[in-house]
Every structure is written in structure tokens, then in C-alpha cells.
C-alpha atoms as a PDB file:
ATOM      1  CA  UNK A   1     -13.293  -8.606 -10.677  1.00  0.00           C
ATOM      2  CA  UNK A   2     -11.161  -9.270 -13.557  1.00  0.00           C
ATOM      3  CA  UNK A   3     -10.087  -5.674 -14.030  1.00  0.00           C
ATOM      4  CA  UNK A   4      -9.656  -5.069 -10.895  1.00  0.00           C
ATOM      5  CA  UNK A   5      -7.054  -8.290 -11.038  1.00  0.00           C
ATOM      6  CA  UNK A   6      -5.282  -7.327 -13.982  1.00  0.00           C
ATOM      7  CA  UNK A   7      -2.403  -5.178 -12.759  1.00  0.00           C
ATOM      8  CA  UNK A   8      -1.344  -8.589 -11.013  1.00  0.00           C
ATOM      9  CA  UNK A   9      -2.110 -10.958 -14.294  1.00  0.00           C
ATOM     10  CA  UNK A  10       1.903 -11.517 -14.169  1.00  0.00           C
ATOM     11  CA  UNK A  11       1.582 -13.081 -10.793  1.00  0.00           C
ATOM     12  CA  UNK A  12      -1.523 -15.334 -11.781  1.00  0.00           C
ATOM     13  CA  UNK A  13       0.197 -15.970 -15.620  1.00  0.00           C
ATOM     14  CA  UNK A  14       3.651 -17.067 -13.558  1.00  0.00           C
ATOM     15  CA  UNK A  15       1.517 -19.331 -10.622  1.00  0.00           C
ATOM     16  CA  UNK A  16      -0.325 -20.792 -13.808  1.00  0.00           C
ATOM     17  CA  UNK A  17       2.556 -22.032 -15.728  1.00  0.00           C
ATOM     18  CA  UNK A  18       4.170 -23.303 -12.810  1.00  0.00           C
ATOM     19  CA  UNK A  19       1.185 -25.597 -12.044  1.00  0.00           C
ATOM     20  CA  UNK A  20       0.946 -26.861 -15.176  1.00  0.00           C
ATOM     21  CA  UNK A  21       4.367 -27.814 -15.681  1.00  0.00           C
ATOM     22  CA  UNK A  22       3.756 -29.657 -12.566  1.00  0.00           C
ATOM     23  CA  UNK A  23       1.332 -31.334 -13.422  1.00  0.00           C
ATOM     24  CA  UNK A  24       2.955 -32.474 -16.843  1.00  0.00           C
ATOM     25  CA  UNK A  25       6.360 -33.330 -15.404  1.00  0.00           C
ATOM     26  CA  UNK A  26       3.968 -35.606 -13.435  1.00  0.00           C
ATOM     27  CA  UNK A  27       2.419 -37.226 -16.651  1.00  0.00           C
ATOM     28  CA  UNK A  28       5.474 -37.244 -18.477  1.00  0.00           C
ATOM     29  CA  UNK A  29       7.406 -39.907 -15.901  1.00  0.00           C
ATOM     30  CA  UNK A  30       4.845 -41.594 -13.766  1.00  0.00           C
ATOM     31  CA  UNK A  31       1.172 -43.580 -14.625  1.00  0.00           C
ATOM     32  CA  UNK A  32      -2.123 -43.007 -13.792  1.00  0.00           C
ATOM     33  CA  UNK A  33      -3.627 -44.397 -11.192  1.00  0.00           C
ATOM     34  CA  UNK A  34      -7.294 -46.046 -11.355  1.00  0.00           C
ATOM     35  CA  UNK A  35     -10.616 -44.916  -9.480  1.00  0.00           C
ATOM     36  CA  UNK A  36     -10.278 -47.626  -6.958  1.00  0.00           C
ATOM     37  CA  UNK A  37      -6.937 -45.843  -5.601  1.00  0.00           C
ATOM     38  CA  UNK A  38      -7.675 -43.198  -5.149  1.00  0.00           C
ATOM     39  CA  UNK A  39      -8.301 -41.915  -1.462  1.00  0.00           C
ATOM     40  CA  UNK A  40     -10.997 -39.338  -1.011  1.00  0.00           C
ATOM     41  CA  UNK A  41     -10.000 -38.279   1.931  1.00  0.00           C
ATOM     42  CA  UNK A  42      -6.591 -37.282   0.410  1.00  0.00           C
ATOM     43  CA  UNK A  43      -7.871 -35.488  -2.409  1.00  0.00           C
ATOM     44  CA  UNK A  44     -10.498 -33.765  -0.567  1.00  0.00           C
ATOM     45  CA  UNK A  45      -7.903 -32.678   2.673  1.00  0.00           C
ATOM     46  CA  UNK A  46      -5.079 -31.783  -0.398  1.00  0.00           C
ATOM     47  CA  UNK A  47      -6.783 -29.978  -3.224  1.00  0.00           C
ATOM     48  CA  UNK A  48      -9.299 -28.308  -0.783  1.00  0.00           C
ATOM     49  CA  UNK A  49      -6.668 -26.677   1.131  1.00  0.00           C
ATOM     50  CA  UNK A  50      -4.823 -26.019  -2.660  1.00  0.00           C
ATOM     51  CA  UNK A  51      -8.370 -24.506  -3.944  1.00  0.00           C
ATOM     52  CA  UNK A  52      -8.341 -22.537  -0.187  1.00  0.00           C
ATOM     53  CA  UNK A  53      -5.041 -20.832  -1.273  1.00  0.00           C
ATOM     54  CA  UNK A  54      -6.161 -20.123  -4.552  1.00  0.00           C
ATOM     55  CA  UNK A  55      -9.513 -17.925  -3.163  1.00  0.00           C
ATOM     56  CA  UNK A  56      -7.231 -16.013  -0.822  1.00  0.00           C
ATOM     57  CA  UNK A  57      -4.794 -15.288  -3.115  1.00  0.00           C
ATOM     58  CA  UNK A  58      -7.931 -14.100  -5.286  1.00  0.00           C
ATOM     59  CA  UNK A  59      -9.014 -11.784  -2.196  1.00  0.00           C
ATOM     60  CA  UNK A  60      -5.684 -10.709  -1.488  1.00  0.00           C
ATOM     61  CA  UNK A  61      -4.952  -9.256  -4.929  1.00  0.00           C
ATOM     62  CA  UNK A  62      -8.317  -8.056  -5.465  1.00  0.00           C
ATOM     63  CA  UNK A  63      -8.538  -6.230  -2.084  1.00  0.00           C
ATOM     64  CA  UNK A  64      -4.856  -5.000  -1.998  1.00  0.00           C
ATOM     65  CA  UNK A  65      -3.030  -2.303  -4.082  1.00  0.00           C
ATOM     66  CA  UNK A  66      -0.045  -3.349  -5.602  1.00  0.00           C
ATOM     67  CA  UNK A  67       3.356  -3.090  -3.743  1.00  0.00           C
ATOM     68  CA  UNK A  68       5.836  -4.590  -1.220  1.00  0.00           C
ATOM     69  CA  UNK A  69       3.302  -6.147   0.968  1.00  0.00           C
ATOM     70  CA  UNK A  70       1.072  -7.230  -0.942  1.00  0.00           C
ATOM     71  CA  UNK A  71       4.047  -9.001  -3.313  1.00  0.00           C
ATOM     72  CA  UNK A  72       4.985 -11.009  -0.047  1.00  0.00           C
ATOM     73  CA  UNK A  73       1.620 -11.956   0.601  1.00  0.00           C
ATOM     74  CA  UNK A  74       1.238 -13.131  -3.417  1.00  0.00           C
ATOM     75  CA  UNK A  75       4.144 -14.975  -3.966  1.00  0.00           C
ATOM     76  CA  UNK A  76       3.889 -16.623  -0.188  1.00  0.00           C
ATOM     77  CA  UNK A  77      -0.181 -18.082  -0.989  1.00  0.00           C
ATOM     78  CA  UNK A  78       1.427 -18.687  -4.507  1.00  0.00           C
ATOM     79  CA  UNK A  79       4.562 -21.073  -3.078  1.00  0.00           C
ATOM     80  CA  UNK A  80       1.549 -22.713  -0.766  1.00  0.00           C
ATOM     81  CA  UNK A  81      -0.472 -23.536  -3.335  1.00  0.00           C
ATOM     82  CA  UNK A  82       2.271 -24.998  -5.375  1.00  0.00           C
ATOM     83  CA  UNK A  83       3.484 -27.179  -2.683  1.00  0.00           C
ATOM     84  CA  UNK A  84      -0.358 -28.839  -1.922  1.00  0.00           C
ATOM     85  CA  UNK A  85      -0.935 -28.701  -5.412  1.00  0.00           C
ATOM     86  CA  UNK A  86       2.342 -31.152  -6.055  1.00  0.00           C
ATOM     87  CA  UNK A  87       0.815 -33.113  -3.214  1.00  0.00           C
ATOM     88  CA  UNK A  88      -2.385 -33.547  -4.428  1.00  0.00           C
ATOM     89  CA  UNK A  89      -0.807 -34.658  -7.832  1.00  0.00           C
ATOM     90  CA  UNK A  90       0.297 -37.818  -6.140  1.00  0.00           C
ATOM     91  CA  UNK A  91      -3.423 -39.136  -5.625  1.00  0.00           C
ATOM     92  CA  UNK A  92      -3.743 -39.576  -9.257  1.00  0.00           C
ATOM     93  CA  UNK A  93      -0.329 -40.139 -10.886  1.00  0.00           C
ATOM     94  CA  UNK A  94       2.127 -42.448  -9.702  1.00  0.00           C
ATOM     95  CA  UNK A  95       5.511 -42.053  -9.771  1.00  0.00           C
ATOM     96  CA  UNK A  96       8.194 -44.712  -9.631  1.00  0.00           C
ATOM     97  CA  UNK A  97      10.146 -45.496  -7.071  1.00  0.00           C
ATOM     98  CA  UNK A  98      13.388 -44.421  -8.093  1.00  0.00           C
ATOM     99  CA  UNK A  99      12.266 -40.795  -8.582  1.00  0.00           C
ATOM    100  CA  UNK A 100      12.430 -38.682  -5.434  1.00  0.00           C
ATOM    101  CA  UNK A 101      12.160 -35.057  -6.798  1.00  0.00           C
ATOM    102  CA  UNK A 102       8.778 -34.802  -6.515  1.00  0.00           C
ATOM    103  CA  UNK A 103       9.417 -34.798  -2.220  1.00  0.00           C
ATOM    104  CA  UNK A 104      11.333 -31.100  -3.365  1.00  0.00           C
ATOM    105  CA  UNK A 105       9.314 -30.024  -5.299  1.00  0.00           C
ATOM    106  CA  UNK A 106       5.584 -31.114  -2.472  1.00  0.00           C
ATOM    107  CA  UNK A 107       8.086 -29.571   0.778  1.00  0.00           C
ATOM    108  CA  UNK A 108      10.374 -26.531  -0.856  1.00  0.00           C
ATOM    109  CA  UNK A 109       7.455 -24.409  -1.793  1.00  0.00           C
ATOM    110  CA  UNK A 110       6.141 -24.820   1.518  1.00  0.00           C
ATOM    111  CA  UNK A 111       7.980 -23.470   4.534  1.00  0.00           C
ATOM    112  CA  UNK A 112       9.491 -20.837   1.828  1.00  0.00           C
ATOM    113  CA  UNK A 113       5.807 -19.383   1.760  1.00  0.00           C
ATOM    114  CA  UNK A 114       5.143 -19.446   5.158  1.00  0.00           C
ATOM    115  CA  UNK A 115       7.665 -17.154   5.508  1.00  0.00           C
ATOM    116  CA  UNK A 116       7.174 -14.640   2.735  1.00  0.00           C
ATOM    117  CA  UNK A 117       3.714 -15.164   4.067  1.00  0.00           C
ATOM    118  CA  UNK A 118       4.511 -14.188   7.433  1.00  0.00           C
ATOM    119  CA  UNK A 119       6.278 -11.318   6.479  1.00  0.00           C
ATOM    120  CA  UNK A 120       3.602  -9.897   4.372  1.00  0.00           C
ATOM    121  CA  UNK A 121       1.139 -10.225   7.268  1.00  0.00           C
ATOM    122  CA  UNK A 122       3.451  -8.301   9.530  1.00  0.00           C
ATOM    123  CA  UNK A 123       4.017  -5.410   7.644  1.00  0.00           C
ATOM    124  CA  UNK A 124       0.145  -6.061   6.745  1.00  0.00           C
ATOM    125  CA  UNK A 125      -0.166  -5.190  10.864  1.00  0.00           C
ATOM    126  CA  UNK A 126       2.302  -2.501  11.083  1.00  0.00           C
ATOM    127  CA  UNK A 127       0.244  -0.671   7.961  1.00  0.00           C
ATOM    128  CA  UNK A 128      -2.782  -1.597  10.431  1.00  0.00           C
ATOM    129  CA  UNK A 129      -1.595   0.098  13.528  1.00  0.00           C
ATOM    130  CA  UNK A 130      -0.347   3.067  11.675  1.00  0.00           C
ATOM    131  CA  UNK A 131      -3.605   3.685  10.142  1.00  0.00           C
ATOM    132  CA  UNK A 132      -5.718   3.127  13.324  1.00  0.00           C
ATOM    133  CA  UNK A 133      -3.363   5.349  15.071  1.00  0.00           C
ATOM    134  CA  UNK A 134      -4.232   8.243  13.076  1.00  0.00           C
ATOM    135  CA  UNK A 135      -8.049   7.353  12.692  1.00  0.00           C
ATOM    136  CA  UNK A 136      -8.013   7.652  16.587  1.00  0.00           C
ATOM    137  CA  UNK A 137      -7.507  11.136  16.095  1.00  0.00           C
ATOM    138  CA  UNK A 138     -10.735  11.620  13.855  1.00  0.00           C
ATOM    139  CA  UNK A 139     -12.804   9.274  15.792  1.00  0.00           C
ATOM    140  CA  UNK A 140     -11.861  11.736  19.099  1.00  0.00           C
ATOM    141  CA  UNK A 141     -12.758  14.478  17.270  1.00  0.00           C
ATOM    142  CA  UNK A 142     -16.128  12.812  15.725  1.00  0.00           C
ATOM    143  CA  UNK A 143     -18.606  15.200  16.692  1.00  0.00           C
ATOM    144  CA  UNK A 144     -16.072  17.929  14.297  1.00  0.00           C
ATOM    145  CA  UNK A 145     -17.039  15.498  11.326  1.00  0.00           C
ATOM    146  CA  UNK A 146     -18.135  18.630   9.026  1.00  0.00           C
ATOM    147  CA  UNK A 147     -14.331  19.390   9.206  1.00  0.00           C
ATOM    148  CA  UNK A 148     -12.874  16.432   7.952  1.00  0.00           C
ATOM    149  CA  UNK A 149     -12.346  15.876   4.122  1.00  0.00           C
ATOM    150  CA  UNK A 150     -15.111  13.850   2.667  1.00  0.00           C
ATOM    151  CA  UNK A 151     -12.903  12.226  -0.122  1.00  0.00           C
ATOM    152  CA  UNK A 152      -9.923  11.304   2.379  1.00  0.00           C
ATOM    153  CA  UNK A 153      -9.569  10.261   6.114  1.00  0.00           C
ATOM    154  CA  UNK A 154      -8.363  13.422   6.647  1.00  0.00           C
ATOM    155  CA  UNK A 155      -9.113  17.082   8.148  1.00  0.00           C
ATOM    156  CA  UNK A 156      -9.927  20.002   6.052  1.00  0.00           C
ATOM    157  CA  UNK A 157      -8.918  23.099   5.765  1.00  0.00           C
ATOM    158  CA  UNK A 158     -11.052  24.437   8.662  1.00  0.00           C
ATOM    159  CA  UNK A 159      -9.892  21.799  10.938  1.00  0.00           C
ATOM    160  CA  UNK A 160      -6.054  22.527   9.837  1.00  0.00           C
ATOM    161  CA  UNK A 161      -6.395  25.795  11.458  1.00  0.00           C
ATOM    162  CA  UNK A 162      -8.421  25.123  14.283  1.00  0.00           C
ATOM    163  CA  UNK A 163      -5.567  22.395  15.370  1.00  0.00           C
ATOM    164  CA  UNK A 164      -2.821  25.129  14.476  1.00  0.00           C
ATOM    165  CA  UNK A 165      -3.973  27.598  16.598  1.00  0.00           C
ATOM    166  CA  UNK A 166      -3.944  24.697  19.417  1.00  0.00           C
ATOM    167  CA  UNK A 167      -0.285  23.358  18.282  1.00  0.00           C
ATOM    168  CA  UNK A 168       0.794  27.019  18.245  1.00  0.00           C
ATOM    169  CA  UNK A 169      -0.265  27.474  21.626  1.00  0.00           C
ATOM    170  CA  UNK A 170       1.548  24.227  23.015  1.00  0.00           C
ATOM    171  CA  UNK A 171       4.818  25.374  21.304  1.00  0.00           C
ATOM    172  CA  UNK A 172       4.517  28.439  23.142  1.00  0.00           C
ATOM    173  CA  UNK A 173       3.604  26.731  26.491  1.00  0.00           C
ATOM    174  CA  UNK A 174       6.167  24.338  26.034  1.00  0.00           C
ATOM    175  CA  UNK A 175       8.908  26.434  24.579  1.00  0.00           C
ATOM    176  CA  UNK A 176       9.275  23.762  21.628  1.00  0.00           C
ATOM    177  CA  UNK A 177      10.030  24.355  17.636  1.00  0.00           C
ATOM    178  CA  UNK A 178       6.535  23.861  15.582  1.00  0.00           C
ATOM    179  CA  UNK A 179       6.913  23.032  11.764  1.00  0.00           C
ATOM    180  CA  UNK A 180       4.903  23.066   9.430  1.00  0.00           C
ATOM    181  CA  UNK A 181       5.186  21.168   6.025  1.00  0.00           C
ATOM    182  CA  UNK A 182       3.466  21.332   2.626  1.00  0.00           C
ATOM    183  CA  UNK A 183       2.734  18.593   0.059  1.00  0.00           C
ATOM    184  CA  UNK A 184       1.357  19.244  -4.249  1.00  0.00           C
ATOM    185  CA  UNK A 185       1.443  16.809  -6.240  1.00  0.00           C
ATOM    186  CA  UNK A 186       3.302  17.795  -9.395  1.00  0.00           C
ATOM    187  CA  UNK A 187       1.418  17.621 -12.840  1.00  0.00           C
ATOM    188  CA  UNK A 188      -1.856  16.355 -11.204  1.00  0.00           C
ATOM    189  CA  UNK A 189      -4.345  17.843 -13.215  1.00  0.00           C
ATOM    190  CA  UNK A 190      -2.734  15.883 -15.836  1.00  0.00           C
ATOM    191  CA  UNK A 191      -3.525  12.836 -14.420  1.00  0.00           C
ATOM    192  CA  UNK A 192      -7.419  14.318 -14.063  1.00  0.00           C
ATOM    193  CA  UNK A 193      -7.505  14.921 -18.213  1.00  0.00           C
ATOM    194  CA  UNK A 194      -6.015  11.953 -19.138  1.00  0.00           C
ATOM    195  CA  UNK A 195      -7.699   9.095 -16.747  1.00  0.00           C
ATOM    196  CA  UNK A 196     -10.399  10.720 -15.821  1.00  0.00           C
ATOM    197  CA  UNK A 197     -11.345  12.690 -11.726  1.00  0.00           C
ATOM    198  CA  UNK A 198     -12.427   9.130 -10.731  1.00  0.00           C
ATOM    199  CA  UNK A 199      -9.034   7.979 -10.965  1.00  0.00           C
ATOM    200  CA  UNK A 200      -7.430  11.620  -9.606  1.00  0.00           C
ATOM    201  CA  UNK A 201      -9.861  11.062  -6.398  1.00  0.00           C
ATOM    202  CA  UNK A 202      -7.991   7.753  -6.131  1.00  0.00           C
ATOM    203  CA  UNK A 203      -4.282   8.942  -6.085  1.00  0.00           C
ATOM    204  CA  UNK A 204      -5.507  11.421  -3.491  1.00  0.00           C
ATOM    205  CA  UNK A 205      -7.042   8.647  -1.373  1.00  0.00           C
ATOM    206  CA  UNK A 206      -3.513   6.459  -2.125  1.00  0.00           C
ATOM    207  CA  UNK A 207      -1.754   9.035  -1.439  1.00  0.00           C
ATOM    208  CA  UNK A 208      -2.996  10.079   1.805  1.00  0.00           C
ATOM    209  CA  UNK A 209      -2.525   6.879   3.218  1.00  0.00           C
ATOM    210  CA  UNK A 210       0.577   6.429   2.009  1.00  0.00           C
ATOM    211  CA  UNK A 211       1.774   9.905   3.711  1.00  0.00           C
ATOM    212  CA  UNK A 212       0.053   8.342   7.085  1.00  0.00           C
ATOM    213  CA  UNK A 213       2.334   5.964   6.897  1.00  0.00           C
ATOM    214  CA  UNK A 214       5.362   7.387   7.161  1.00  0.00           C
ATOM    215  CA  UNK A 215       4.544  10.194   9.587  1.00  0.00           C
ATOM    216  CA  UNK A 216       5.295  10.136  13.147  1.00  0.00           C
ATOM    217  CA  UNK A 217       2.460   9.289  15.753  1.00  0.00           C
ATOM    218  CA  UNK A 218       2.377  12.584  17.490  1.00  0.00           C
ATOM    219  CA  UNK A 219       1.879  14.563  13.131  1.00  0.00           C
ATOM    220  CA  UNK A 220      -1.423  15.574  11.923  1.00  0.00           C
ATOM    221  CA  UNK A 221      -1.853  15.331   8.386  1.00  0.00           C
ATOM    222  CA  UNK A 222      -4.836  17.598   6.763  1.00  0.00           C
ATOM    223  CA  UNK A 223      -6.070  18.257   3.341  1.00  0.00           C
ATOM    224  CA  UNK A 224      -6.056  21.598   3.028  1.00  0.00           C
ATOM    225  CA  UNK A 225      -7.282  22.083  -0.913  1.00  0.00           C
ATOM    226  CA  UNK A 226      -7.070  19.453  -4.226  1.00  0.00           C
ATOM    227  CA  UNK A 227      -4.301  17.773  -4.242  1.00  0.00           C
ATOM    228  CA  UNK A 228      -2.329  20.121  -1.440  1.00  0.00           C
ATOM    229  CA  UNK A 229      -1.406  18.707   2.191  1.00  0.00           C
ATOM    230  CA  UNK A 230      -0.239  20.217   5.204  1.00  0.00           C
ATOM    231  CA  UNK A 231       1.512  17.967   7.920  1.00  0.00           C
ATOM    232  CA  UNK A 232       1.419  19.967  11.265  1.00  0.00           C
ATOM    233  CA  UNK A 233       4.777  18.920  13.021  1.00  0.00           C
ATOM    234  CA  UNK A 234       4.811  19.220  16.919  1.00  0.00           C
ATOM    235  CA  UNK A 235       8.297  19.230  18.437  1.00  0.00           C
ATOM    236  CA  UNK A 236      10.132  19.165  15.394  1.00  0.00           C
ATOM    237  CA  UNK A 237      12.678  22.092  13.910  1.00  0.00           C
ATOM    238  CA  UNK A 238      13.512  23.126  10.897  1.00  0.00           C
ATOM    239  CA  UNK A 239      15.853  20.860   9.327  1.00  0.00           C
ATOM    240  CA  UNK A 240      14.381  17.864  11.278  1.00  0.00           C
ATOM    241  CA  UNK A 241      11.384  18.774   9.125  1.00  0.00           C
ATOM    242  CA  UNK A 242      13.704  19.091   5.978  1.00  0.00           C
ATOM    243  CA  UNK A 243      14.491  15.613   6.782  1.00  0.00           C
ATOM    244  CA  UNK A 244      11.014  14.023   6.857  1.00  0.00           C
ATOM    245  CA  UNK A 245      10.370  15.950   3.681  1.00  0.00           C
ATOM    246  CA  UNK A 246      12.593  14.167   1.951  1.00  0.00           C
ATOM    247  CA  UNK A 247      11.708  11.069   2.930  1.00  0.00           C
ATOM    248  CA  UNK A 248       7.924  11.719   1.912  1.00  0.00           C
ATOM    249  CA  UNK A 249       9.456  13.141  -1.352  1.00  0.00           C
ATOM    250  CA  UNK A 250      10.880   9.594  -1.639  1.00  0.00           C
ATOM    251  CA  UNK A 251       7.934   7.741  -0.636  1.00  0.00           C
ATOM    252  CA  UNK A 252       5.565   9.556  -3.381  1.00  0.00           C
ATOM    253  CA  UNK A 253       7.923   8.602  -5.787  1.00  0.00           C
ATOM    254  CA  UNK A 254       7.726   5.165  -4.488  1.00  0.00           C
ATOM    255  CA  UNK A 255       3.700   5.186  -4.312  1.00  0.00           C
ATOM    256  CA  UNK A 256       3.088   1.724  -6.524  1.00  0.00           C
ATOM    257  CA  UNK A 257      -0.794   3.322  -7.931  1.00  0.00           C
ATOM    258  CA  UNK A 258      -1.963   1.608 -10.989  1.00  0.00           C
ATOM    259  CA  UNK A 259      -5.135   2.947 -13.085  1.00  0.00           C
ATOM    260  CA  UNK A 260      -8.137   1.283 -12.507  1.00  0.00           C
ATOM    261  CA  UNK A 261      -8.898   0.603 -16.022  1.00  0.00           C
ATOM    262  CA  UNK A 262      -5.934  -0.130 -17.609  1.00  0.00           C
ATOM    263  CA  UNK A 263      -3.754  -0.912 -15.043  1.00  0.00           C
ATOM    264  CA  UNK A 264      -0.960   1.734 -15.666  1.00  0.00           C
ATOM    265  CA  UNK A 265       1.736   2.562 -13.077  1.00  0.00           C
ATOM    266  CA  UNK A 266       1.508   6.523 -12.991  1.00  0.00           C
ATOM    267  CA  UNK A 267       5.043   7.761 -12.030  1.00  0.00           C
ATOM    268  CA  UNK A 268       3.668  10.385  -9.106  1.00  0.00           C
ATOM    269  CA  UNK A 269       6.345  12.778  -7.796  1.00  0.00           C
ATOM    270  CA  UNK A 270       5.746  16.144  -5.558  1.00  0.00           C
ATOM    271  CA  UNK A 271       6.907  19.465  -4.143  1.00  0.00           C
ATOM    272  CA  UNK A 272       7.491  19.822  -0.903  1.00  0.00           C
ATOM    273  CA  UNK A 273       8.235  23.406   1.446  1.00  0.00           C
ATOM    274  CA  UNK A 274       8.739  23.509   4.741  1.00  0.00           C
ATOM    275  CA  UNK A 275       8.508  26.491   7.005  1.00  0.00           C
ATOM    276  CA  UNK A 276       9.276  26.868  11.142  1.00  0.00           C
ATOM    277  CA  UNK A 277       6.362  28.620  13.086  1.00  0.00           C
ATOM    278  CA  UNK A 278       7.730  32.181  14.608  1.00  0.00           C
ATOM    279  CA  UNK A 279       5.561  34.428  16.719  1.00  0.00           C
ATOM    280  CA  UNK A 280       2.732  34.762  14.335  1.00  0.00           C
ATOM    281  CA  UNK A 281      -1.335  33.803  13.811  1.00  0.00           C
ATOM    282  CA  UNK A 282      -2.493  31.108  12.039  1.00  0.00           C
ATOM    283  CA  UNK A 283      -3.045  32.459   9.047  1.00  0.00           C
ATOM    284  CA  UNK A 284      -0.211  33.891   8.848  1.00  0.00           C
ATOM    285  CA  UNK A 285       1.883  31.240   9.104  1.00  0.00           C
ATOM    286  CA  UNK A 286      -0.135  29.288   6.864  1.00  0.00           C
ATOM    287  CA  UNK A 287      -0.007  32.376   3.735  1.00  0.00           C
ATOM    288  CA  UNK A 288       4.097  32.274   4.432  1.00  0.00           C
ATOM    289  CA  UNK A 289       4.235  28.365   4.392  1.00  0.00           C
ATOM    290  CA  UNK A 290       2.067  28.869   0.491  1.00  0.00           C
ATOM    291  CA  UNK A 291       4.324  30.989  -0.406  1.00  0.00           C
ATOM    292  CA  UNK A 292       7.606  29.175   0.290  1.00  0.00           C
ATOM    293  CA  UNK A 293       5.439  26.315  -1.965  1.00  0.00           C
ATOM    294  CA  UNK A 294       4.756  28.476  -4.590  1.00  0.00           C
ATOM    295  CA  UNK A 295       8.656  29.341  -4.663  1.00  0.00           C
ATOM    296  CA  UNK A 296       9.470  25.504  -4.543  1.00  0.00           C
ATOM    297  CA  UNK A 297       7.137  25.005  -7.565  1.00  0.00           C
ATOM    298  CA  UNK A 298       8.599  27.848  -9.563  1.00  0.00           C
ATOM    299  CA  UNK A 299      11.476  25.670 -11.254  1.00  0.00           C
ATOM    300  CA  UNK A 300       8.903  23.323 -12.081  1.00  0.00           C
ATOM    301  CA  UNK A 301       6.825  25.485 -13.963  1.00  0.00           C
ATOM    302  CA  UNK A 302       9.755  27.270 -15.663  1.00  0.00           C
ATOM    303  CA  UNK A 303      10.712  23.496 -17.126  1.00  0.00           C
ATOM    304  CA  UNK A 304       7.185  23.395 -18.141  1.00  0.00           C
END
């Protein structure tokens, strides 16, 4: 548990000090109280619900990659537990009268973590919905599962072009631009020598969530071999598919992964081609959409 906490051991380090300055600005200006004053039912009700925030705070970093969301949900549980923490420092230490920061210091943490707890959990839901929208489509398709990838929640190669020939045919029907778009990770066999294919199976299954997530609804995203995906994009022309390129250009840059063992942030970055489907098979479409990759990749292995 402790490695798999220790890309976050800032987070924990920072809560930690906090607390314990607390707790000695506490000793430093007020008294101890004796047994017989204390109230059980306070301590109980105050540093339960403190110890409460500590354990999810423990599940949510341990469960959780690191990025955005899970940074609201961290520092939200984090401004929580400071808050009943301050409050359950009043049960044993007593302050005087004259001394009123310690109200601040039990009711500021508190509604400001509600709300970076609130927003966490939101964009914990929309990350939800946008996965279960695109598991839909492989839970339709169940009886297909030899076609899906077994490493990633995605389709295969063989599924890729049993859905193209479909998508081709609805583009026809429908007399509507089809796309298609490409995805390779730059340098990734890199990655494979230096940390290990344990930790290269885990970018892939990082990344591919992270490319569900910033696809459209109506996009099918497939595996099609390694560390090369192909986004099938209904509806969509060519430099509407230029666009969303980009912006999954940006968002693998953006990908927060950390190693497993060490916790190391691996800078991940990719080439991307896009090609427009033309009256042409499958295959066909798929060998010119490899080949406009393998001329986006050429600078990069010039520079190499």
C-alpha cells in the first residue's frame, strides 16, 4: 500500500505538518484539561469523523491515479480533516478566553473542502459517464468478446475493421464525411526497457482511458497493434478531425502517469495522422491512414 501511496507522499507530508502544528499551537497557548472533562461523546463524534476522513483520503489516493480530480478530492478530505481535527483538539486543551483563532482555524477548513470536495466528485461522475458510455458499446457487442483487446477496454484489430466496413457503409447511406484517426505513442519501447512491460501495459491501459475521455459519444476507439490506436470518426471531416487530433495530442501530453515503483512522472507525447475515407475498402483505407502515420513519424525518427 505504501508504494502504491508514494507518488502522493507530498500531499500526506503537507496534511501531516499541518496537524501537528495544530496541535502544538494548541499546547503552546492553552492547558490541558483533566480526565474528568473530558466528554466522550465529543471525542468519539469529533475524532471518529477526523479518523473517517483520514481512511478515505487513504482509499482515494490509493485507488486513484494522480491528476486534476483526484487533487480536488485530496486537498478537499485533507481541509475536512483539518477542520474536525482542530475541533477535536478542544476536548483536551483549553484555550483562554481571549483567544478566538482557533473558531478560524475549526470552520475555514471546512466549507472550503466541501467544495473542492464537491468538485472532485463531479468531475469524478463526468469521468464515470464517459467511461460507461463507451463500455456500453462492448457490453452490446459481448458475444464479439474474442475481438476486443484483452489488455485494454478496447476492440482489436479484427473488430476495427469489422465496424469500418459498417461506418463506411453509413457514410455512404447517409452521404456524410467518415474520418479516420491514428494514435503511436512516441519513444514507447523506451519506456518498456527502462521500467519494465508491466509498467508499458499500464500507460497503454492509462492511456486508453484517457483518449475515452475526450472523444465524442458517437467515436469508437480500437487498439489496433502495441501501442497504435485508431479512433473511427462518424460524421466528422477532415479538418474537424485535425481539430480533435490536436486536442488528444494535448491531452497525452497532459496524461499525469507515474511508475509504479518509483513513482516517476513519464513525460508521454504522440503522433497523430489523420486521413478522410474516399470510395475505397477497408483495408484500404486503413494501409493509406498507416502510411500518412508513418510520414508523420518520419521527422521524429530523423531527430533520433
Amino acid at each position: 500500500m505504501f508504494s502504491v501511496l508514494k507518488p502522493h507522499r507530498w500531499k500526506l507530508a503537507l496534511l501531516l505538518i499541518a496537524a501537528n502544528l495544530g496541535l502544538l499551537l494548541f499546547l503552546a497557548c492553552g492547558e490541558l484539561k483533566s480526565i474528568n472533562e473530558w466528554v466522550w461523546l465529543d471525542i468519539i463524534g469529533e475524532g471518529g469523523s477526523a479518523l473517517l476522513a483520514l481512511v478515505w483520503l487513504g482509499l482515494v489516493l490509493k485507488s486513484r491515479p494522480a491528476g486534476r480530480v483526484t487533487n480536488y478530492l485530496a486537498l478537499g478530505l485533507s481541509c475536512i480533516f483539518f477542520s474536525w481535527w482542530i475541533d477535536s483538539l478542544d476536548e483536551f486543551i483549553r484555550l483562554p478566553a481571549s483567544i478566538t483563532w482557533d473558531h478560524w482555524l475549526e470552520s475555514g477548513p471546512m466549507p472550503v473542502g466541501m467544495i473542492l470536495l464537491t468538485l472532485g466528485i463531479y468531475h469524478w461522475h463526468r469521468e464515470q459517464l464517459a467511461i460507461s458510455a463507451q463500455m456500453e458499446k462492448r457490453e452490446r457487442l459481448f458475444r464479439e468478446h474474442r475481438l476486443f483487446d484483452k489488455l485494454t477496454p478496447l476492440g482489436g484489430a479484427d473488430y476495427l475493421k469489422r465496424q469500418l466496413a459498417h461506418s463506411l457503409q453509413d457514410s455512404r447511406d447517409q452521404q456524410q464525411p467518415l474520418s479516420l484517426l491514428a494514435l503511436d505513442l512516441d519513444n514507447f519501447t523506451a519506456i518498456n526497457q527502462a521500467y519494465g512491460h508491466a509498467e508499458g501495459d499500464a500507460v497503454l491501459q492509462a492511456l486508453s482511458h484517457v483518449l475515452l475521455l475526450n472523444l465524442r459519444r458517437q467515436d469508437l476507439l480500437c487498439r489496433l497493434a502495441g501501442d497504435r490506436f485508431v479512433v473511427v470518426l462518424p460524421n466528422t471531416g477532415e479538418r474537424q478531425a485535425q481539430g480533435l487530433a490536436l486536442e488528444l495530442e494535448q491531452a497525452v501530453r497532459s496524461l499525469a502517469h507515474k511508475t509504479r515503483q518509483h513513482g516517476e512522472r513519464l513525460q508521454l507525447a504522440a503522433t497523430l495522422a489523420v486521413v478522410m475515407a474516399l470510395e475505397e475498402p477497408p483495408q484500404d483505407l486503413l494501409k493509406r491512414l498507416n502510411l500518412a502515420l508513418a510520414r508523420a513519424k518520419q521527422p521524429l525518427a530523423k531527430s533520433a
